[in-house]
Each structure stands twice: as structure tokens, then as C-alpha cells.
N, C-alpha and C. Protein backbone atom coordinates (compact mmCIF):
# COMPACT_ATOMS: atom_id res chain seq x y z
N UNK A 1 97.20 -72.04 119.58
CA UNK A 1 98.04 -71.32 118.67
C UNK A 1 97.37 -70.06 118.15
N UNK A 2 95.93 -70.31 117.66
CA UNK A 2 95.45 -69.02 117.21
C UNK A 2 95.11 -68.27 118.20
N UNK A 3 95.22 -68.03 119.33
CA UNK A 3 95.00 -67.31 120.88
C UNK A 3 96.84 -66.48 120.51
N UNK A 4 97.39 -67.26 120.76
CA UNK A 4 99.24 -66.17 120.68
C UNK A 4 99.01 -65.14 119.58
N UNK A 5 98.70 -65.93 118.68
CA UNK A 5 98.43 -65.03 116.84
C UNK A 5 97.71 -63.81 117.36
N UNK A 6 96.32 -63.74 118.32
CA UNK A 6 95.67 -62.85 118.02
C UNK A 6 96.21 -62.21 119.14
N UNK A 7 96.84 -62.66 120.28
CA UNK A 7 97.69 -61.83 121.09
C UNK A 7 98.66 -60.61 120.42
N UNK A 8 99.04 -61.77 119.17
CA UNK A 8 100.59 -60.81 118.86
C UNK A 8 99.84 -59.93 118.01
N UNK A 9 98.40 -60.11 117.38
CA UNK A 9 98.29 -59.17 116.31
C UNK A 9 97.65 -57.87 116.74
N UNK A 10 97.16 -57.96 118.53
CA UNK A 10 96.96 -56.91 119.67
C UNK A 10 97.93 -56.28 119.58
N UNK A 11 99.07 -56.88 120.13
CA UNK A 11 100.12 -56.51 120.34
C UNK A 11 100.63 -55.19 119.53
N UNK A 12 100.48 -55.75 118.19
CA UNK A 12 100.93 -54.88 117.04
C UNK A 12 100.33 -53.93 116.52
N UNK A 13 98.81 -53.84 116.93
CA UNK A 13 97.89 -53.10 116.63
C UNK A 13 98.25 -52.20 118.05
N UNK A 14 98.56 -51.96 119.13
CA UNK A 14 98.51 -51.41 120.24
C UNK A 14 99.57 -50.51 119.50
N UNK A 15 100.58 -51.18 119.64
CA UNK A 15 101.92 -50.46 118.94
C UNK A 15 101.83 -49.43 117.79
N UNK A 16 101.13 -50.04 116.86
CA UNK A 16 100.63 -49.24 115.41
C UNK A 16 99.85 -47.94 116.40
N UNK A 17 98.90 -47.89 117.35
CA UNK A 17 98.17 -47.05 117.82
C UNK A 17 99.02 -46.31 118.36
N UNK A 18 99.82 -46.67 119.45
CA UNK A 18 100.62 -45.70 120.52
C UNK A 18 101.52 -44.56 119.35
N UNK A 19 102.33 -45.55 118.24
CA UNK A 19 102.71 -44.81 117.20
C UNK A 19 101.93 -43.52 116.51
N UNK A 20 100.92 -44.01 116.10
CA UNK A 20 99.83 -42.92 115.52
C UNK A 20 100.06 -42.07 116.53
N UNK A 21 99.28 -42.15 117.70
CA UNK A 21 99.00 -41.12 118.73
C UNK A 21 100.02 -40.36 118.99
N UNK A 22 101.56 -40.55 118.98
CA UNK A 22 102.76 -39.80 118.99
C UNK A 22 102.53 -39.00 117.85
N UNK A 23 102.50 -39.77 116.72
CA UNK A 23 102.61 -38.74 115.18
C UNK A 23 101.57 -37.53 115.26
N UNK A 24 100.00 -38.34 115.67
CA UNK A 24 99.45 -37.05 115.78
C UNK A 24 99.73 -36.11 116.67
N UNK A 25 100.26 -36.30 117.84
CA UNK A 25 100.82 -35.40 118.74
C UNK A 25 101.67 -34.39 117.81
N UNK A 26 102.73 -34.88 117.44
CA UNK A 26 103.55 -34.07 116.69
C UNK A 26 103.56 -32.99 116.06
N UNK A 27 102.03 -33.86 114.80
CA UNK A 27 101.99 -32.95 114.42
C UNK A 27 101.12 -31.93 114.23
N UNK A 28 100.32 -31.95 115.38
CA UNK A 28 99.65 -31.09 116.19
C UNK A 28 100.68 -29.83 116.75
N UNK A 29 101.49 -30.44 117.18
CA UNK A 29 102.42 -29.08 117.81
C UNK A 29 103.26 -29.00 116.83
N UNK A 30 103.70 -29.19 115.90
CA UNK A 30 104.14 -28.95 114.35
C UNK A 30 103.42 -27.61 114.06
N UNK A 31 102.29 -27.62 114.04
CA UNK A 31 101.14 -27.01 113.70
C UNK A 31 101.35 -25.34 114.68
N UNK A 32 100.96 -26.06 115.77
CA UNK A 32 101.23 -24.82 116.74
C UNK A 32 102.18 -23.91 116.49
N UNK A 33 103.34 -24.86 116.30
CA UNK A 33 104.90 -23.99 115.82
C UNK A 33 104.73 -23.12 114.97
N UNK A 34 104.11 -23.60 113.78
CA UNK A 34 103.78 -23.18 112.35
C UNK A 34 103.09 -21.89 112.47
N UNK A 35 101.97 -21.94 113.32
CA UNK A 35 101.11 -20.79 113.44
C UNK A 35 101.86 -20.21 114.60
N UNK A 36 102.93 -20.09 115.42
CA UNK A 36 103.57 -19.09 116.14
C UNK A 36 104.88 -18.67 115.02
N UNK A 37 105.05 -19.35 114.41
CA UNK A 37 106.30 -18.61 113.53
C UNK A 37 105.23 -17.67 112.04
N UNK A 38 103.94 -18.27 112.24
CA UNK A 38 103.40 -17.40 110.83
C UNK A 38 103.25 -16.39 111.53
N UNK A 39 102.79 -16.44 112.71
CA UNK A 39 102.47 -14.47 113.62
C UNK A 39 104.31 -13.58 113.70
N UNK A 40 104.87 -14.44 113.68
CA UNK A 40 106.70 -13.96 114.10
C UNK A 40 106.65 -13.09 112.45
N UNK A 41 106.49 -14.21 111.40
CA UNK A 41 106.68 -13.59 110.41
C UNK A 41 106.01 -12.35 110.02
N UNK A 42 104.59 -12.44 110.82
CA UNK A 42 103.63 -10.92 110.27
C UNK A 42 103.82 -9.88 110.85
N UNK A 43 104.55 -9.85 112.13
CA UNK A 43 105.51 -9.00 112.95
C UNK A 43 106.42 -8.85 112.35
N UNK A 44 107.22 -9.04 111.41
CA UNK A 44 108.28 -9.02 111.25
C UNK A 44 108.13 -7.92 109.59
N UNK A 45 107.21 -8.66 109.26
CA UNK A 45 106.80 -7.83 108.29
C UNK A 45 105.97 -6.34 107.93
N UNK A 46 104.94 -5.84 109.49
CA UNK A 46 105.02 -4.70 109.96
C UNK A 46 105.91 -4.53 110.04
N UNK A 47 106.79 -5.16 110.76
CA UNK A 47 107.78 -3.93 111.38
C UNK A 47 109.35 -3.31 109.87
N UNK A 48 109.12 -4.58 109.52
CA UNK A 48 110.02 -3.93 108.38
C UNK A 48 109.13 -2.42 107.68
N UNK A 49 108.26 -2.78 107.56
CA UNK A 49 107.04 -1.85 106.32
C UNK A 49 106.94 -0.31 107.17
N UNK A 50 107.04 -0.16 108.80
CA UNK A 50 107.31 1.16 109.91
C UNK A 50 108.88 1.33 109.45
N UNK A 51 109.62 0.63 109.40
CA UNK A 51 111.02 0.51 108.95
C UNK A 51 110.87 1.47 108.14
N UNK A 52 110.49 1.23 107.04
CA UNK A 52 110.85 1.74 105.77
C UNK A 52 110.27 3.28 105.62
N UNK A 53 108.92 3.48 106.10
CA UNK A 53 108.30 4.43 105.85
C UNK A 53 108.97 5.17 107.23
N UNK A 54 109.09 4.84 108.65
CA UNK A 54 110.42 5.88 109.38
C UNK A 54 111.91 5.95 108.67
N UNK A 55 112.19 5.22 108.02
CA UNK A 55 113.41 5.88 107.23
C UNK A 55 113.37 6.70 105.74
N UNK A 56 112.29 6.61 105.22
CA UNK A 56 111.80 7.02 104.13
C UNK A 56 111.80 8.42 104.52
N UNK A 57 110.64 8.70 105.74
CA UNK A 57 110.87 10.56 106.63
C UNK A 57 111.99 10.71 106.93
N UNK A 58 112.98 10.56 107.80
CA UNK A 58 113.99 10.56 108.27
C UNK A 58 114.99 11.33 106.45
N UNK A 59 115.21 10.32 105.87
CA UNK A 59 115.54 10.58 104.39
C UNK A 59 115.30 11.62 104.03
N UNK A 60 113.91 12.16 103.96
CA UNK A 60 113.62 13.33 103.45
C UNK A 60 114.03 14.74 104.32
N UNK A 61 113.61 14.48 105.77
CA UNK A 61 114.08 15.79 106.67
C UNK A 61 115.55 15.95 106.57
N UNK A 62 116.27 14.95 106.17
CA UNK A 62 117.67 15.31 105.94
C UNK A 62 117.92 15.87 104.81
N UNK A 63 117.59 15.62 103.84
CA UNK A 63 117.55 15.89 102.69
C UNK A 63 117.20 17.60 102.70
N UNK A 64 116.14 17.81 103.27
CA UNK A 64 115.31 19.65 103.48
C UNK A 64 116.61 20.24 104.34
N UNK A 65 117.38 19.54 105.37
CA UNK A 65 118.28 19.54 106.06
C UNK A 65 119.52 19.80 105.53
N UNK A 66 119.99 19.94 104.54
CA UNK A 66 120.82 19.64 103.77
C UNK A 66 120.85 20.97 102.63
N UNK A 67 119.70 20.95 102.07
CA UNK A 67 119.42 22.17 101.73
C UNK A 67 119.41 23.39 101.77
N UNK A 68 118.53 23.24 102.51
CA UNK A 68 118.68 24.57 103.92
C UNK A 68 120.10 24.78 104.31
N UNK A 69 121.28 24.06 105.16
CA UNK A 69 122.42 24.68 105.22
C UNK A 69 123.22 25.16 104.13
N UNK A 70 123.23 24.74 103.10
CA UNK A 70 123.49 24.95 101.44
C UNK A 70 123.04 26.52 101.26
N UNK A 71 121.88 26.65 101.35
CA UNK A 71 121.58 27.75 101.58
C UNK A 71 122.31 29.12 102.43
N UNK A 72 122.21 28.63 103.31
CA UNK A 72 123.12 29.38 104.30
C UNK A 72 124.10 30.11 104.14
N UNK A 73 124.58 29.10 103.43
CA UNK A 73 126.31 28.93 102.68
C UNK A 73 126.46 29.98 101.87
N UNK A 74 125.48 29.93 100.93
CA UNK A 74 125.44 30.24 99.39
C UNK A 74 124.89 32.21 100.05
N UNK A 75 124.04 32.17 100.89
CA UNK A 75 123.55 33.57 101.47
C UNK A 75 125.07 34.15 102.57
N UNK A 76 125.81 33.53 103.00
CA UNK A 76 126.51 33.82 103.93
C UNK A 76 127.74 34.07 102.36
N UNK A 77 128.02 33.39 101.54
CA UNK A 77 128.92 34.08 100.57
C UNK A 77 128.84 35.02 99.30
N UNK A 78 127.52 34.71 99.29
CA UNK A 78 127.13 36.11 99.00
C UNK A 78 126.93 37.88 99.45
N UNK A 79 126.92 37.70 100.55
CA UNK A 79 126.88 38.96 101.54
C UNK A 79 128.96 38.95 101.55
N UNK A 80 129.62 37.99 102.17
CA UNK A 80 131.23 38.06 102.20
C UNK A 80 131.24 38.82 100.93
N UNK A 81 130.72 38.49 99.87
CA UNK A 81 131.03 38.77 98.16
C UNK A 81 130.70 40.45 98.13
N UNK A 82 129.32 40.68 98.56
CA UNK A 82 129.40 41.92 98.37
C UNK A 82 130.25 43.30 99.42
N UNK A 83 129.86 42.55 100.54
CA UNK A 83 131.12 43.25 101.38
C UNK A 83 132.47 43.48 100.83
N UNK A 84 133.05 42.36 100.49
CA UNK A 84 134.33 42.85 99.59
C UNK A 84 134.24 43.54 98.20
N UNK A 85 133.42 43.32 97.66
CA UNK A 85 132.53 44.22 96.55
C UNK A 85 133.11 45.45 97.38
N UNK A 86 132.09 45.92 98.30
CA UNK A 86 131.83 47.28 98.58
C UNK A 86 133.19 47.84 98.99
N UNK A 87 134.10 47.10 99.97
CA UNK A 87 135.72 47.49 100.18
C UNK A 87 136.76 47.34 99.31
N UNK A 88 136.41 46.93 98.32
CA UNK A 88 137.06 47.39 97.34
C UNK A 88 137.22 48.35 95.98
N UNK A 89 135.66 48.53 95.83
CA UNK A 89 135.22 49.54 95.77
C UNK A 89 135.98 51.08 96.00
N UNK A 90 135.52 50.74 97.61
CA UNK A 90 135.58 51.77 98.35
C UNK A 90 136.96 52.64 97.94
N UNK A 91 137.69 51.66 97.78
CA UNK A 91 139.36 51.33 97.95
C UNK A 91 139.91 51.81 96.86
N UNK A 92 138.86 51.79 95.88
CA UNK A 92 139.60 52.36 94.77
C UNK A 92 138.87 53.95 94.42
N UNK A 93 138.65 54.18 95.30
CA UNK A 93 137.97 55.81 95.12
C UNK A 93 138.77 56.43 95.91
């Protein structure tokens, strides 16, 4: 009788082991996962941070961009302004 007992308590100890050895498997590649999604995340987080600082320039050259044709505007109706200035002027002499 005590021969089956220590059979079955093999038995159960084998089992308890094969178990462990899965879990640690697991979470061993748990692990792995963990440290390929922490590199995903630090990529992810350059690339937002190039993000920001290429749209940050971008922002601004439009902005000088923006200006500048304003300009244009403001020089191109000013010259119309004095031209008709001067023809009317003219027009009344």
C-alpha cells in the first residue's frame, strides 16, 4: 500500500513539476513580449517627439509664409493706391 501512495505522490509531484516548467516558460516569454513592446513603446515615443518638433518647423515656415504674402498684398495695394492717387490727380488738373 505504501509503494501506490508513494507512486501517486510521484505522480503528483511530476505533474506539480511539468506545471511549473510551463508557468516558467510563460513567463519567460511574457517577459520577452514585455521587453519587445517596451522598445515599440520607445519608438513610438521618438517618433512622436520628431513629430512634434517637424511640425513645430513646418508651423513656423508657414506662418513667415503667410506673412510674407500679406505683405505683398499690402505693397501691391499700396502702389494700386498711389497710382490712382496720381490719375486722379492728374485728372483734376
Amino acid at each position: 500500500m505504501s509503494y501506490d501512495r508513494l507512486e501517486e505522490a510521484k505522480k503528483q509531484v511530476d505533474e506539480v513539476r511539468g506545471v511549473m516548467k510551463k508557468n516558467v516558460e510563460l513567463v519567460i516569454d511574457r517577459g520577452d513580449h514585455i521587453d519587445v513592446l517596451a522598445t515599440k513603446a520607445e519608438d513610438l515615443e521618438l517618433g512622436a517627439a520628431r513629430f512634434k518638433d517637424q511640425s513645430t518647423d513646418l508651423k513656423r515656415k508657414e506662418c513667415c509664409r503667410h506673412v510674407r504674402n500679406v505683405a505683398y498684398i499690402v505693397f501691391l495695394l499700396v502702389i494700386f493706391a498711389l497710382i490712382i492717387g496720381v490719375i486722379y490727380l492728374s485728372a483734376k488738373n
